[in-house]
PDB file of N, CA and C in Angstrom:
ATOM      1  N   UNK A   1     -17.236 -71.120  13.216  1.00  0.00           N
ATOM      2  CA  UNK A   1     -17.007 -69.820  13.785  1.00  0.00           C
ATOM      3  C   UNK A   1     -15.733 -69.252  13.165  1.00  0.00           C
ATOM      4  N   UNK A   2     -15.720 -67.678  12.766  1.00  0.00           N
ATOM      5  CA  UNK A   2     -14.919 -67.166  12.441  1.00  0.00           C
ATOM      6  C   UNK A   2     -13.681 -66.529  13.261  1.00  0.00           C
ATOM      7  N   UNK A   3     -12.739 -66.326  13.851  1.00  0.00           N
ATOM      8  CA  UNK A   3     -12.165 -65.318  14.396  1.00  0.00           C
ATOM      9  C   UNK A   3     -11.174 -64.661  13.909  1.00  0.00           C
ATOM     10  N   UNK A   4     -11.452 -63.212  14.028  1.00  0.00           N
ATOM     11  CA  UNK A   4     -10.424 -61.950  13.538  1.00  0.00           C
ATOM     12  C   UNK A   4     -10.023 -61.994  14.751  1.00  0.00           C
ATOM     13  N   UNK A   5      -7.907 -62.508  14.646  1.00  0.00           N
ATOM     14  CA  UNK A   5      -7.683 -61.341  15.901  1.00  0.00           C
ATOM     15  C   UNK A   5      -6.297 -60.211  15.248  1.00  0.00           C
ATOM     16  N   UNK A   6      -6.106 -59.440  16.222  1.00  0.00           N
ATOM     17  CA  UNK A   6      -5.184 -58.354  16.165  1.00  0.00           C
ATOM     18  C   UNK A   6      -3.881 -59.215  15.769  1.00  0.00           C
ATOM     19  N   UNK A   7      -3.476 -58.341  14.550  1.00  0.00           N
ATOM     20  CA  UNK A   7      -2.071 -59.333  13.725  1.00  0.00           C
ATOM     21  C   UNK A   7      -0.940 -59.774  15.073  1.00  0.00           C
ATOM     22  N   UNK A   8      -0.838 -58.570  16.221  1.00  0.00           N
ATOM     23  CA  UNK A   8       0.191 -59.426  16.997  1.00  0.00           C
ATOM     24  C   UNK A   8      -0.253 -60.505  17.737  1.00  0.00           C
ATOM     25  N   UNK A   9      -1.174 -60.476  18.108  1.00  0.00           N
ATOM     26  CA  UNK A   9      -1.797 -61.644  18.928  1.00  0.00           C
ATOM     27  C   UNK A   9      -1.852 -63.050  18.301  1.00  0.00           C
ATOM     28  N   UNK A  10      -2.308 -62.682  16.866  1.00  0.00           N
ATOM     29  CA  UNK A  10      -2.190 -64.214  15.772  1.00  0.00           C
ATOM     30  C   UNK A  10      -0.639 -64.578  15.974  1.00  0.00           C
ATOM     31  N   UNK A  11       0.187 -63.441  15.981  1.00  0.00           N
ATOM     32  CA  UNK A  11       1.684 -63.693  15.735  1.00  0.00           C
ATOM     33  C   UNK A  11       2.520 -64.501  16.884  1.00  0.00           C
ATOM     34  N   UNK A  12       1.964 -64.028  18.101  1.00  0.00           N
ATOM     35  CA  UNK A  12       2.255 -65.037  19.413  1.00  0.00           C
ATOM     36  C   UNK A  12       1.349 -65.884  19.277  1.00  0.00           C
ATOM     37  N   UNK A  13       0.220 -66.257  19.083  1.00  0.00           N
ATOM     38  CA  UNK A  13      -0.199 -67.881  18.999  1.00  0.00           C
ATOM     39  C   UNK A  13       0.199 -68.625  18.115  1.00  0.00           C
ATOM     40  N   UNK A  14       0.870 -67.771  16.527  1.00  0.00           N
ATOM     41  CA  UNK A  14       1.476 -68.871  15.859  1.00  0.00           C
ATOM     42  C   UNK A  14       2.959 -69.111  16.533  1.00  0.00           C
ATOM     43  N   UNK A  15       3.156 -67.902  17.250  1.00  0.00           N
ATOM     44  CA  UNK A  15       4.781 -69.274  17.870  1.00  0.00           C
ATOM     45  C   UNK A  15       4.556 -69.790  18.361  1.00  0.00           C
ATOM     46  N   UNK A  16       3.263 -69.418  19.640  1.00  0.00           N
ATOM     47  CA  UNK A  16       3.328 -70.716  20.691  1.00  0.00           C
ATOM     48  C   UNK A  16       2.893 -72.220  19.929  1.00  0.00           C
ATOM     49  N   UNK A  17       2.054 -72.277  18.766  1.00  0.00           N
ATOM     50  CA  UNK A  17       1.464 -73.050  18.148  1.00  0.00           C
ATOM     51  C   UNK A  17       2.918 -74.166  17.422  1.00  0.00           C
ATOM     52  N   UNK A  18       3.515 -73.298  16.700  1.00  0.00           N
ATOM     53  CA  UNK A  18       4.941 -73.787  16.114  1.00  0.00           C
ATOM     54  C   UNK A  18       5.953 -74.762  17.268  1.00  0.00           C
ATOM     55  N   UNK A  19       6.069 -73.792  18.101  1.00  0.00           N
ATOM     56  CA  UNK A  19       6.709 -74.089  19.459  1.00  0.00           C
ATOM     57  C   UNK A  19       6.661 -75.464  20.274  1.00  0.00           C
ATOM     58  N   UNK A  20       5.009 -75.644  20.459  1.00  0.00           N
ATOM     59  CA  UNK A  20       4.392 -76.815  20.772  1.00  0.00           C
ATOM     60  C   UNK A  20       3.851 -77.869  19.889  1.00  0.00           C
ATOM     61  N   UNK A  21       4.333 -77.716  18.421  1.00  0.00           N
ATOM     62  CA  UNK A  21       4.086 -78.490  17.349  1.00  0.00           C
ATOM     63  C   UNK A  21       2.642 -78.716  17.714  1.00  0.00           C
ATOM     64  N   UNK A  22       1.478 -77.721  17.714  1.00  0.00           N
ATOM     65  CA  UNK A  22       0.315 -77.747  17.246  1.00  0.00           C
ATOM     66  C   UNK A  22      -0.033 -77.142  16.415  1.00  0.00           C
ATOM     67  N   UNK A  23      -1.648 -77.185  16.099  1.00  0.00           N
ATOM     68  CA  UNK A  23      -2.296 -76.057  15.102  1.00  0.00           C
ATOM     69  C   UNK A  23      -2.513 -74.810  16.384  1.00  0.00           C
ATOM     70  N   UNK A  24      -2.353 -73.162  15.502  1.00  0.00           N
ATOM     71  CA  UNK A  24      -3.296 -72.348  16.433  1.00  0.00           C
ATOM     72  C   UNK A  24      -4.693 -72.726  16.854  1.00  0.00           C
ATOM     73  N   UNK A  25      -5.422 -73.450  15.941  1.00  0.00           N
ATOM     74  CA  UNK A  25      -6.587 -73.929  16.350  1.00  0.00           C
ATOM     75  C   UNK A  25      -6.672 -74.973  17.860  1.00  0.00           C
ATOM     76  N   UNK A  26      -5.576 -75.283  17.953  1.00  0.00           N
ATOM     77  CA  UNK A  26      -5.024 -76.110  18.834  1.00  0.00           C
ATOM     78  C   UNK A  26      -5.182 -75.299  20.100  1.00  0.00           C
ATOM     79  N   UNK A  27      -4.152 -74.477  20.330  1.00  0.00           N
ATOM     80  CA  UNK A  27      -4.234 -73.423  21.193  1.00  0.00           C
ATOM     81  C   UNK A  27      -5.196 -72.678  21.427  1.00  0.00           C
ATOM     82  N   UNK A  28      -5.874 -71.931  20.486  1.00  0.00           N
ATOM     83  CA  UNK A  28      -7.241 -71.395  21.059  1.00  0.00           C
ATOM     84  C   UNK A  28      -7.839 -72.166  21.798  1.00  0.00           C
ATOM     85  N   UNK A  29      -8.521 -73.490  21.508  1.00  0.00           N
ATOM     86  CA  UNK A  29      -9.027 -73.835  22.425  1.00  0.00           C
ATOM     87  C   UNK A  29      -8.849 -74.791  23.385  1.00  0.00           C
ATOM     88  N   UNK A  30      -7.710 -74.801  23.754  1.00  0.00           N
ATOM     89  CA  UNK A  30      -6.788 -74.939  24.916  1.00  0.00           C
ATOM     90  C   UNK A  30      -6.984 -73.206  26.039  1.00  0.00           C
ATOM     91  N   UNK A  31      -7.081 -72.418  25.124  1.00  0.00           N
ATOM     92  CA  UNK A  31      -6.509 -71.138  26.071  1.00  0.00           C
ATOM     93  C   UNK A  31      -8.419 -71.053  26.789  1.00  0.00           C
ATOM     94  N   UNK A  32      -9.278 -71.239  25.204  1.00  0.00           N
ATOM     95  CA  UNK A  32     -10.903 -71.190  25.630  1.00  0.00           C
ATOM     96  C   UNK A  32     -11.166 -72.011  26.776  1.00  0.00           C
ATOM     97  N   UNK A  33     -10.653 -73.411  26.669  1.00  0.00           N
ATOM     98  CA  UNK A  33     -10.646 -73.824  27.800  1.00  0.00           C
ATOM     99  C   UNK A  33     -10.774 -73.633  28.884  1.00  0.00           C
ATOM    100  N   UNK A  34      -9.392 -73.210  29.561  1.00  0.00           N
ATOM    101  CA  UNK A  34      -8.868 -73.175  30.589  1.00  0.00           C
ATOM    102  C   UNK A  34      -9.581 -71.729  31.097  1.00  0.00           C
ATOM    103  N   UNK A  35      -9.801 -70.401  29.951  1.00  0.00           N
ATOM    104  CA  UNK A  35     -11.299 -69.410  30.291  1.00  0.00           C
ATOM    105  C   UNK A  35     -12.268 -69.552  31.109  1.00  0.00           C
ATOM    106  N   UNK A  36     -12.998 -70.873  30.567  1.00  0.00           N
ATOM    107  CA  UNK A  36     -13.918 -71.083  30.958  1.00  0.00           C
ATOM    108  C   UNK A  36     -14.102 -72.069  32.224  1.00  0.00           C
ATOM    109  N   UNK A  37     -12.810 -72.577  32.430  1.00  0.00           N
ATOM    110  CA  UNK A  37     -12.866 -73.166  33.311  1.00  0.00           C
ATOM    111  C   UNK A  37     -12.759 -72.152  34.735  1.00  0.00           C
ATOM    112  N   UNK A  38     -11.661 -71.430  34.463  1.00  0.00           N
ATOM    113  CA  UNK A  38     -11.132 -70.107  35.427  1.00  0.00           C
ATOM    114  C   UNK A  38     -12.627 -69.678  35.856  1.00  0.00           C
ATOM    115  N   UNK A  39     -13.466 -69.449  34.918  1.00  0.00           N
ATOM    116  CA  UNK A  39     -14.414 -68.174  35.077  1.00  0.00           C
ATOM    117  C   UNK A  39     -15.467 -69.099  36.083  1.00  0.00           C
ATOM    118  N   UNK A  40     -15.699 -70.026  35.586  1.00  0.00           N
ATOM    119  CA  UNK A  40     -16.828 -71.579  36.344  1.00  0.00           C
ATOM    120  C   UNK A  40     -16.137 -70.933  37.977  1.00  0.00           C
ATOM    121  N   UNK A  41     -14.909 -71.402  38.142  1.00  0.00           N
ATOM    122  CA  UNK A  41     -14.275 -71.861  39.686  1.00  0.00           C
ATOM    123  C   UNK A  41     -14.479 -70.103  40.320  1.00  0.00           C
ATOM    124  N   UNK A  42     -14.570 -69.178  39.475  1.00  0.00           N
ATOM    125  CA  UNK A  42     -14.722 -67.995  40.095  1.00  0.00           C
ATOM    126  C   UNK A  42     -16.292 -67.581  40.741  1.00  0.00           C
ATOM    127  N   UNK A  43     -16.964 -68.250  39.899  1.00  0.00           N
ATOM    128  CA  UNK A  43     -18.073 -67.922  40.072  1.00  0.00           C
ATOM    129  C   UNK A  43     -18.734 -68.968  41.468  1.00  0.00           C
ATOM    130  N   UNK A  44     -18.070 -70.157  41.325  1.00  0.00           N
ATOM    131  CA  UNK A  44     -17.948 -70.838  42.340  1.00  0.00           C
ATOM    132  C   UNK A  44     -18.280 -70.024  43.759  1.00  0.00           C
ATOM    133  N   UNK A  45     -16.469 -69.607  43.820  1.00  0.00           N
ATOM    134  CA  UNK A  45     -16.009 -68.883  45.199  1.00  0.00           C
ATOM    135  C   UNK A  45     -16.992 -67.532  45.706  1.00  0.00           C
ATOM    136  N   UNK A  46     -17.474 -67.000  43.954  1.00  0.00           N
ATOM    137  CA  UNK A  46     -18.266 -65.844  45.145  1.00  0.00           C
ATOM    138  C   UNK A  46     -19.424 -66.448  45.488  1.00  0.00           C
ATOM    139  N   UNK A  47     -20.318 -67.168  44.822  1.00  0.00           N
ATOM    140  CA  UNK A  47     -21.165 -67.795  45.329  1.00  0.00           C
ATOM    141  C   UNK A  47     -20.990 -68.674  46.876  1.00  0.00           C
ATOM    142  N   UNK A  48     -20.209 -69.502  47.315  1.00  0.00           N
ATOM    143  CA  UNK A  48     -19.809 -69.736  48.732  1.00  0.00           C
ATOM    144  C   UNK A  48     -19.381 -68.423  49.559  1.00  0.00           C
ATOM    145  N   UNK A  49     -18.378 -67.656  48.998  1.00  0.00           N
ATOM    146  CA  UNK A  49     -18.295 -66.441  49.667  1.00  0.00           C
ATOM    147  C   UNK A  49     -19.768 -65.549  50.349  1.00  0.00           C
ATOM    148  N   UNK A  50     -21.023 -65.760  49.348  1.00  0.00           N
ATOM    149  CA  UNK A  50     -22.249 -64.712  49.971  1.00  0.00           C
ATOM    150  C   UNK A  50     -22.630 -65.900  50.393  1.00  0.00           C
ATOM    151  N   UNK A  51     -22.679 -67.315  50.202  1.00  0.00           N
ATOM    152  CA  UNK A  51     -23.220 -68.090  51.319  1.00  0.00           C
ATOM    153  C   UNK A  51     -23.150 -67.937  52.607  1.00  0.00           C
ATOM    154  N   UNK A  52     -21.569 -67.888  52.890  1.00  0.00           N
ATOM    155  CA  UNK A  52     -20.812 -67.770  54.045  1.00  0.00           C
ATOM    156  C   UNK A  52     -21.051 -66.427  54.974  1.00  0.00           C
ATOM    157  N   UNK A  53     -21.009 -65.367  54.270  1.00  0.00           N
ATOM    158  CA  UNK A  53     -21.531 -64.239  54.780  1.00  0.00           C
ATOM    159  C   UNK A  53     -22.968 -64.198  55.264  1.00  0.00           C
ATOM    160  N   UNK A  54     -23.642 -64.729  54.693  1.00  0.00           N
ATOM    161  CA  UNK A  54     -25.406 -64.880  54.695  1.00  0.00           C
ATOM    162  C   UNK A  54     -25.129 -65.446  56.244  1.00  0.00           C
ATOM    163  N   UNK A  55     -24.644 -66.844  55.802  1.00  0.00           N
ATOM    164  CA  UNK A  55     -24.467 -67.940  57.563  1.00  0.00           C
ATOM    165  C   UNK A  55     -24.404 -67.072  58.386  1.00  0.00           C
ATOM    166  N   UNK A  56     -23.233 -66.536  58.412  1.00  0.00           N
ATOM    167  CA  UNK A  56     -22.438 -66.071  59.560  1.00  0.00           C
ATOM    168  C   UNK A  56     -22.110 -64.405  59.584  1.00  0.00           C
ATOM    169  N   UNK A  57     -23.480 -63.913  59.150  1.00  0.00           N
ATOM    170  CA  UNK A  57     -23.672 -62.745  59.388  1.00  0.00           C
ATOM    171  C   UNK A  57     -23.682 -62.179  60.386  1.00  0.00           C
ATOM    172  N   UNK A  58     -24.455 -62.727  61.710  1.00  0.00           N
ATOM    173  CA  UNK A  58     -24.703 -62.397  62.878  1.00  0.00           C
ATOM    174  C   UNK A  58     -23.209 -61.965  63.134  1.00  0.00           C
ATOM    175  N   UNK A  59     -21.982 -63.055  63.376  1.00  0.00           N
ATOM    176  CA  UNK A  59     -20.765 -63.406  64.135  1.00  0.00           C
ATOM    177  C   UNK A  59     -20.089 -62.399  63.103  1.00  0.00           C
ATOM    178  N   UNK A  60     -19.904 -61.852  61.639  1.00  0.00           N
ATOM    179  CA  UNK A  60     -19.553 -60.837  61.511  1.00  0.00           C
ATOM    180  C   UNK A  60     -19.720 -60.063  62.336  1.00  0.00           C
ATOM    181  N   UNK A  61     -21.239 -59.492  62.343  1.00  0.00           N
ATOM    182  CA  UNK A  61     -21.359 -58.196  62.392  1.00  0.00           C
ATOM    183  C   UNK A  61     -21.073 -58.174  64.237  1.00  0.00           C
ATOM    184  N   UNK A  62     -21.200 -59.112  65.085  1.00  0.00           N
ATOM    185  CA  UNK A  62     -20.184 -58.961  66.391  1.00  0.00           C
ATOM    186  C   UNK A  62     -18.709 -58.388  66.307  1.00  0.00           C
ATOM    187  N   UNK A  63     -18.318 -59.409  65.468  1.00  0.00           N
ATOM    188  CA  UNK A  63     -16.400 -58.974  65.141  1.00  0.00           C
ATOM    189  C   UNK A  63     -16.693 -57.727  64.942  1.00  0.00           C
ATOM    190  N   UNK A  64     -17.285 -56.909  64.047  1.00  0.00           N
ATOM    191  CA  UNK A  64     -17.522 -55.534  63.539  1.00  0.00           C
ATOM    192  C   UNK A  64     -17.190 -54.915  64.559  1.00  0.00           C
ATOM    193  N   UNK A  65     -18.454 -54.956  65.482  1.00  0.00           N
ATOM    194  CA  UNK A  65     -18.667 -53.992  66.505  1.00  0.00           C
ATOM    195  C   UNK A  65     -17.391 -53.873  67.446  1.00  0.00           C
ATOM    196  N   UNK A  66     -16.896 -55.456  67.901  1.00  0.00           N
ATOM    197  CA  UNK A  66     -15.946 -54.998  68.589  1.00  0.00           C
ATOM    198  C   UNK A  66     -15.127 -54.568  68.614  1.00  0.00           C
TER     199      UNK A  66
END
């Protein structure tokens, strides 16, 4: 895989890369990583979130009213 990015953006991953005595290749996918991990645990929460609502719809929609 190829990636073009925007010259400043290469320019902060090569310090952080320098910085942490890695390759940028290093860091990308360290940063891809932790992306995809973020995005997994998000998708998680809304999924329990409309569970939870589904459950306990009824006892919402009481709280609502009152």
């Amino acid at each position: 895989m190829t990636v073009r990015l925007p010259e400043e953006l290469d320019a902060q991953l090569e310090a952080i890369a320098r910085a942490r005595h890695i390759s940028k290749h290093a860091v990308i996918i360290e940063a891809a990583a932790r992306f995809a991990n973020s995005e997994s645990k998000t998708d998680r929460v809304l999924s329990l979130a409309d569970e939870i609502t589904e459950r306990y719809a009824d006892t919402l929609q009481r709280l609502e009213d009152a």
